[in-house]
Protein backbone atom coordinates (compact mmCIF):
# COMPACT_ATOMS: atom_id res chain seq x y z
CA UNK A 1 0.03 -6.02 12.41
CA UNK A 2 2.86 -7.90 12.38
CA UNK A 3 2.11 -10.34 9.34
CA UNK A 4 1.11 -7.21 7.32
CA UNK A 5 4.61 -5.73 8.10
CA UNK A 6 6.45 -8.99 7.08
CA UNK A 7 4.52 -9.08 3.40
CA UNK A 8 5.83 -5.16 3.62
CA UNK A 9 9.21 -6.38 3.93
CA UNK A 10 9.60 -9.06 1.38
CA UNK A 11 7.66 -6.65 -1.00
CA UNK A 12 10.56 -4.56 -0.34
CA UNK A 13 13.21 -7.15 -1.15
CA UNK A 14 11.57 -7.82 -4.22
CA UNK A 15 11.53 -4.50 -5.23
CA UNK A 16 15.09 -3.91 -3.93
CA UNK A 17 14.26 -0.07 -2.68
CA UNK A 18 12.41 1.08 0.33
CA UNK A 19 11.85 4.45 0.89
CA UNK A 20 11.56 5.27 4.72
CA UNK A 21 11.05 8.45 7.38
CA UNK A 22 11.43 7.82 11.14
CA UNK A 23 8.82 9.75 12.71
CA UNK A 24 9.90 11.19 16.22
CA UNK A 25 8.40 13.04 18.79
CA UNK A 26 11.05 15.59 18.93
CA UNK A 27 13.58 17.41 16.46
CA UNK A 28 16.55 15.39 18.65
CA UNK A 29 16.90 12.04 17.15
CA UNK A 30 19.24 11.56 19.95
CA UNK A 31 16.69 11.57 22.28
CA UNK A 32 13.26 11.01 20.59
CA UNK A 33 11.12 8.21 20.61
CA UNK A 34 9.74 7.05 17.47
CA UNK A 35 6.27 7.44 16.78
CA UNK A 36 5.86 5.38 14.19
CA UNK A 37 7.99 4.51 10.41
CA UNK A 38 6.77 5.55 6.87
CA UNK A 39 7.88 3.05 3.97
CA UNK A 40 7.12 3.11 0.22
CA UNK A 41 8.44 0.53 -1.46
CA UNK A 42 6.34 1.18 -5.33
CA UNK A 43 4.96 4.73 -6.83
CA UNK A 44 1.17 4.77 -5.03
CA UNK A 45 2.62 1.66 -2.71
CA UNK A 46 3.08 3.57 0.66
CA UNK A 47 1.73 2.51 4.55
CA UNK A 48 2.81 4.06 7.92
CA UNK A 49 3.74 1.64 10.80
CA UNK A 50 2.33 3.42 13.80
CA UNK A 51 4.69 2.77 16.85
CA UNK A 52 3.50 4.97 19.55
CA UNK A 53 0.80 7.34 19.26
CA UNK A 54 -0.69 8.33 22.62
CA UNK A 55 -4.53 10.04 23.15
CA UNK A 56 -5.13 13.20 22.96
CA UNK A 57 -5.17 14.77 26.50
CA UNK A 58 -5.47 17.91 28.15
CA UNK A 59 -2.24 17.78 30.25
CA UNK A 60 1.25 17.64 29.01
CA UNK A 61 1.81 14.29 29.17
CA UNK A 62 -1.14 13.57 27.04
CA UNK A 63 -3.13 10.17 27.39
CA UNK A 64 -2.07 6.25 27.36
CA UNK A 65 -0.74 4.74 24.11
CA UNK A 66 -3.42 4.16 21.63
CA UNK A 67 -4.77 0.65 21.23
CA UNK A 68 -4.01 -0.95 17.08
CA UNK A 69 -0.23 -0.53 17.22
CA UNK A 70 2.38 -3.14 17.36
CA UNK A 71 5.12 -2.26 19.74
CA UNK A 72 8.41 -0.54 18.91
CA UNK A 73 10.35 -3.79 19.55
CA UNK A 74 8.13 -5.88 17.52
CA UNK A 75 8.52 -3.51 14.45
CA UNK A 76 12.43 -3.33 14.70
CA UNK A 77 13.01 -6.74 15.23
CA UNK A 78 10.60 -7.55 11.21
CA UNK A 79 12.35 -4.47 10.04
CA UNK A 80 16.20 -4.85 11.09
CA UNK A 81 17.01 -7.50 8.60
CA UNK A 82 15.29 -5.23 6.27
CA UNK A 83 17.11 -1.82 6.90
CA UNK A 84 20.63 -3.54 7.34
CA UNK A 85 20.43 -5.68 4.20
CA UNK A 86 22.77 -4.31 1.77
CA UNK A 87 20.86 -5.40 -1.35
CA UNK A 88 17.84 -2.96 -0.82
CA UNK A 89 18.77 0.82 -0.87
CA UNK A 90 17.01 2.88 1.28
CA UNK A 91 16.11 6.21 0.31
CA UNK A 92 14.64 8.98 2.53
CA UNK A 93 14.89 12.81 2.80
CA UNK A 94 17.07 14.00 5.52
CA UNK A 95 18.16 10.48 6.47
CA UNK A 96 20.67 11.98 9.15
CA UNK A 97 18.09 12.54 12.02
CA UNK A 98 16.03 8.46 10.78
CA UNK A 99 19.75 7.28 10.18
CA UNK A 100 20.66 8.43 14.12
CA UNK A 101 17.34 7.71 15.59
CA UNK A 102 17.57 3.97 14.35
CA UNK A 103 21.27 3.64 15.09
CA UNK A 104 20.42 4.51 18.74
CA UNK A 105 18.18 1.48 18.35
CA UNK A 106 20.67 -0.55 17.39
CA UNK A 107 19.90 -0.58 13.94
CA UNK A 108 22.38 0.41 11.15
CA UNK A 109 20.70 1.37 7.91
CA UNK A 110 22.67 0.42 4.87
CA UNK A 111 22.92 1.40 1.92
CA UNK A 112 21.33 4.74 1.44
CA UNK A 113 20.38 7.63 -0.75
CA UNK A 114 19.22 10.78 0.59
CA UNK A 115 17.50 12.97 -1.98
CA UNK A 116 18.08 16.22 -0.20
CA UNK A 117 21.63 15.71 -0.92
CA UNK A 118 21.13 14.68 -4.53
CA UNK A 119 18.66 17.39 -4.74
CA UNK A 120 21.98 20.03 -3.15
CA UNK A 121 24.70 18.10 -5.08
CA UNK A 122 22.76 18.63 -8.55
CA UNK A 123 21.46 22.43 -7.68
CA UNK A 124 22.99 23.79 -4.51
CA UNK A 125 22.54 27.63 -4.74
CA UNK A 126 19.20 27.15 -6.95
CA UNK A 127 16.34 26.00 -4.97
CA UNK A 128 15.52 25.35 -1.66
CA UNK A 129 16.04 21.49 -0.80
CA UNK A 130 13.53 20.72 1.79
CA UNK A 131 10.54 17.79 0.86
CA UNK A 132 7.90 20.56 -0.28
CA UNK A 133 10.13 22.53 -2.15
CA UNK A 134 11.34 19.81 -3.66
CA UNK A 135 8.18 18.04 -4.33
CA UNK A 136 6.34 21.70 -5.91
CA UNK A 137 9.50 21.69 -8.34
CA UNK A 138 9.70 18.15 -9.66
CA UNK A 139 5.97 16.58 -8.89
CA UNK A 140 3.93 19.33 -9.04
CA UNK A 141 2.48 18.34 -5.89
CA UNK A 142 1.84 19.84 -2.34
CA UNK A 143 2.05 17.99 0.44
CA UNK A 144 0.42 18.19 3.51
CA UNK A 145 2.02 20.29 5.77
CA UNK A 146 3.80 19.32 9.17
CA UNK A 147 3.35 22.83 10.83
CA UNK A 148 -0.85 22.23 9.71
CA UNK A 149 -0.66 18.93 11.22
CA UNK A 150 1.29 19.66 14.48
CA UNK A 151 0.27 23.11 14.40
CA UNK A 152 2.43 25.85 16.35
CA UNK A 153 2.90 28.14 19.18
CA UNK A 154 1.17 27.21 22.33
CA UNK A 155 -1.68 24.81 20.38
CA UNK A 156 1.73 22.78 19.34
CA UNK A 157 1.59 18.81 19.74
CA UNK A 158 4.40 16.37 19.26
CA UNK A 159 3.73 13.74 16.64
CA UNK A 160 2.60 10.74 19.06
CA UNK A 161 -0.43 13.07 19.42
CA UNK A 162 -1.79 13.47 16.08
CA UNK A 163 -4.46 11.28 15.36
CA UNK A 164 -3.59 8.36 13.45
CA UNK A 165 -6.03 9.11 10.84
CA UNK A 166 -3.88 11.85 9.74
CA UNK A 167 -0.41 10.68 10.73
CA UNK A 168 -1.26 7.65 8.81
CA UNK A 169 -2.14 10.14 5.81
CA UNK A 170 1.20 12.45 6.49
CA UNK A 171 3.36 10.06 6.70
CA UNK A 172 2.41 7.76 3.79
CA UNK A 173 2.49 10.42 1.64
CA UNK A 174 6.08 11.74 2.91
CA UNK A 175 7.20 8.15 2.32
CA UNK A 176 6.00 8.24 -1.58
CA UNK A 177 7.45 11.77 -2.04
CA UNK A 178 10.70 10.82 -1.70
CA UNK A 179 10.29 7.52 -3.84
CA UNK A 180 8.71 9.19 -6.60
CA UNK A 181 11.69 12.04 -6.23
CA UNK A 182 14.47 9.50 -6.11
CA UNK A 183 13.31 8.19 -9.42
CA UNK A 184 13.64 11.60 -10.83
CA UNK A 185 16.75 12.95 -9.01
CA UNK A 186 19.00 10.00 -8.80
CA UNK A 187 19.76 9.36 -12.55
């Protein structure tokens, strides 16, 4: 809700970093609609704002929007101050397609660090510089998969469609990864 989001936020100021992944409904940020935003703002300190996650249905359209989530306008206008202030860095993985999808929302996130950059700029021809990769090397972790969650071929769903029991899960986590690997890459 929207008072939970606003304690979210000036935890975030207080903390001066946010990390943050735009979740989309399609690999085009250009054209996507956000699903939903992932924020850590702490180690272990991670939620998922869940924008617009429809019911499962059997045609392609799927169902109507799931009741529990506060609207995509609501969200932007607690989190704009937020992502434009210049005294919190936001970090994220990839931050070109979140960066484009909240620009085309009128939002212009600043300042940033993206730690698949740091991650290329300190090992380029080493490893592989995508968030699991990244996050088997330096945290000994796995996350849980996208392809698992979305699954593939014909079975495929877009991201408004998984559950929010598990997108909630997902995208949490994705949001603490990259925390947790800024801390180690960025010094």
């Amino acid at each position: 809700d929207i008072a939970t989001l606003q304690q979210w936020v000036a935890l975030a100021r207080e903390t001066g970093t946010l990390a943050l992944n735009a979740l989309l409904n399609s690999n085009d940020p250009m054209q996507a609609e956000l699903c939903g935003i992932s924020i850590a703002i702490a180690p272990g300190r991670a939620a998922y704002i869940p924008l617009a996650h429809k019911e499962r249905a059997e045609d392609l359209w799927g169902g109507g929007r799931l009741d529990g989530q506060i609207t995509e306008k609501e969200a932007l206008e607690v989190l704009r101050p937020l992502l434009e202030d210049r005294s919190v860095i936001k970090v994220a993985h990839n931050l070109k397609q979140d960066w484009l999808a909240l620009y085309r929302r009128g939002i212009e996130v600043a300042p940033f660090d993206d730690i698949m950059l740091i991650s290329y700029v300190l090992a380029a021809g080493v490893n592989a510089h995508d968030l699991e990769s990244l996050a088997d090397k330096w945290l000994s972790h796995a996350p849980m998969s996208f392809k698992d969650l979305v699954g593939s071929g014909k079975a495929k769903i877009t991201f408004d469609m998984v559950d929010l029991e598990h997108s909630t899960s997902f995208a949490a986590e994705h949001a603490d990864i990259v925390l947790r690997l800024w801390e180690i890459l960025k010094p």
